[in-house]
Protein backbone atom coordinates (compact mmCIF):
# COMPACT_ATOMS: atom_id res chain seq x y z
CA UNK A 1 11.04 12.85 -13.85
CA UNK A 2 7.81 11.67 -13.00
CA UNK A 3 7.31 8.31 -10.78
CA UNK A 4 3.68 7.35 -11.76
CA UNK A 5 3.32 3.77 -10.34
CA UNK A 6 3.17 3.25 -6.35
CA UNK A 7 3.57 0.84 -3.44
CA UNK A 8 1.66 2.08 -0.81
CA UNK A 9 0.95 0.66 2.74
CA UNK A 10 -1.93 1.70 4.86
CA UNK A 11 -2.04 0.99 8.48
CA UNK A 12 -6.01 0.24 9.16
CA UNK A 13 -8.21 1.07 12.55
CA UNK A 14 -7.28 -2.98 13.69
CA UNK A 15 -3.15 -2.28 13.80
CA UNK A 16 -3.11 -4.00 10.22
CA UNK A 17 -1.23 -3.35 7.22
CA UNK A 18 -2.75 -3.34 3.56
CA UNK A 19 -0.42 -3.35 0.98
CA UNK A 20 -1.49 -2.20 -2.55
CA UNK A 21 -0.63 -0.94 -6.33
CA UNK A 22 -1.50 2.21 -7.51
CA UNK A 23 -0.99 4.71 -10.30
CA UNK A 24 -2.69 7.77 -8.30
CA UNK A 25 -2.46 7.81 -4.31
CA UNK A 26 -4.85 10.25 -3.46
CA UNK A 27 -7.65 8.85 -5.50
CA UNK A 28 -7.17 5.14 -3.60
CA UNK A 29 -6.69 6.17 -0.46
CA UNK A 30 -10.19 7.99 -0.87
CA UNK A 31 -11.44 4.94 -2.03
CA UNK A 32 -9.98 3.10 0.88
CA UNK A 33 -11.63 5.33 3.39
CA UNK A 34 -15.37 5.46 2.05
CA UNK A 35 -14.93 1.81 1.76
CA UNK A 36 -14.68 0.42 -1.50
CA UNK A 37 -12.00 -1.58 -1.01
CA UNK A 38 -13.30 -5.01 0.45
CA UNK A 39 -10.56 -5.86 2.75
CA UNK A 40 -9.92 -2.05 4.15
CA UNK A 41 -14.28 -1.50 4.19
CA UNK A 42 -14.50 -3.16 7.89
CA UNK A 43 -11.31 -1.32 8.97
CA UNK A 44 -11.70 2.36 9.04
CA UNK A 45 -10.49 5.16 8.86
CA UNK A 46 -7.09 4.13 7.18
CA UNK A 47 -4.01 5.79 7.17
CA UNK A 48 -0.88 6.01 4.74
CA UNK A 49 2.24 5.03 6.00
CA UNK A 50 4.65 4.12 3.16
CA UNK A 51 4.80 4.90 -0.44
CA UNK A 52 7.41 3.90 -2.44
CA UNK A 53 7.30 5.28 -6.30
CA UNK A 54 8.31 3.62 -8.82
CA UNK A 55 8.43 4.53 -12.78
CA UNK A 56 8.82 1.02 -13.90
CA UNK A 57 5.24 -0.64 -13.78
CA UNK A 58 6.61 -4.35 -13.63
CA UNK A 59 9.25 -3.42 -10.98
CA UNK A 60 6.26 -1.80 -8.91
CA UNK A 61 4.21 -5.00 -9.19
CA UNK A 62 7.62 -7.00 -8.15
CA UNK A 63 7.60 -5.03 -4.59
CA UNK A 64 3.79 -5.14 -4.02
CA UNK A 65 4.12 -8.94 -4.42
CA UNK A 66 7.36 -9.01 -2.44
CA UNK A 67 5.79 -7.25 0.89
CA UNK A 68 3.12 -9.67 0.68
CA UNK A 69 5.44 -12.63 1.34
CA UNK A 70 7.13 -13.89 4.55
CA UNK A 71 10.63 -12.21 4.22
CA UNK A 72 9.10 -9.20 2.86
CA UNK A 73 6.13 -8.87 5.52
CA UNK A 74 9.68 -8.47 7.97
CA UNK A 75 11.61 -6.18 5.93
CA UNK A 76 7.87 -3.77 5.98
CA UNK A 77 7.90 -4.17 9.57
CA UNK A 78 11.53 -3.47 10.40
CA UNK A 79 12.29 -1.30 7.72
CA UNK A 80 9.40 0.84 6.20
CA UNK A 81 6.38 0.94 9.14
């Protein structure tokens, strides 16, 4: 069974966290790191620290959404970084 949609979390050169959507990791995080990504472009080199795979596309979207939120931003930092 294939998983294609992610939740990933990058850790960036300033101790933050980026949380995005994807539907092919290695592609973004090469995007991430030669800086085409406006928030991660000032923060390099990047580095992947959580994926979580989903094969529901609206369920994905749910959890990126969720660990951008105040309750979630705590679960990411207790539970998944």
């Amino acid at each position: 069974m294939e998983l294609p949609y992610g939740v990933y979390i990058l850790l960036c050169n300033d101790n933050t966290y980026y949380t995005g959507y994807t539907t092919n990791i290695e592609s973004r995080t090469k995007a991430h790191n030669k800086g085409e990504v406006g928030f991660t472009k000032t923060r390099l080199p990047v580095k992947l620290v959580h994926l979580s795979l989903f094969e529901n596309k609206q369920k994905a979207y749910d959890f990126e959404r969720y660990l951008k939120t105040g309750t979630g931003i705590a679960f990411r930092n207790k539970r998944l970084v």
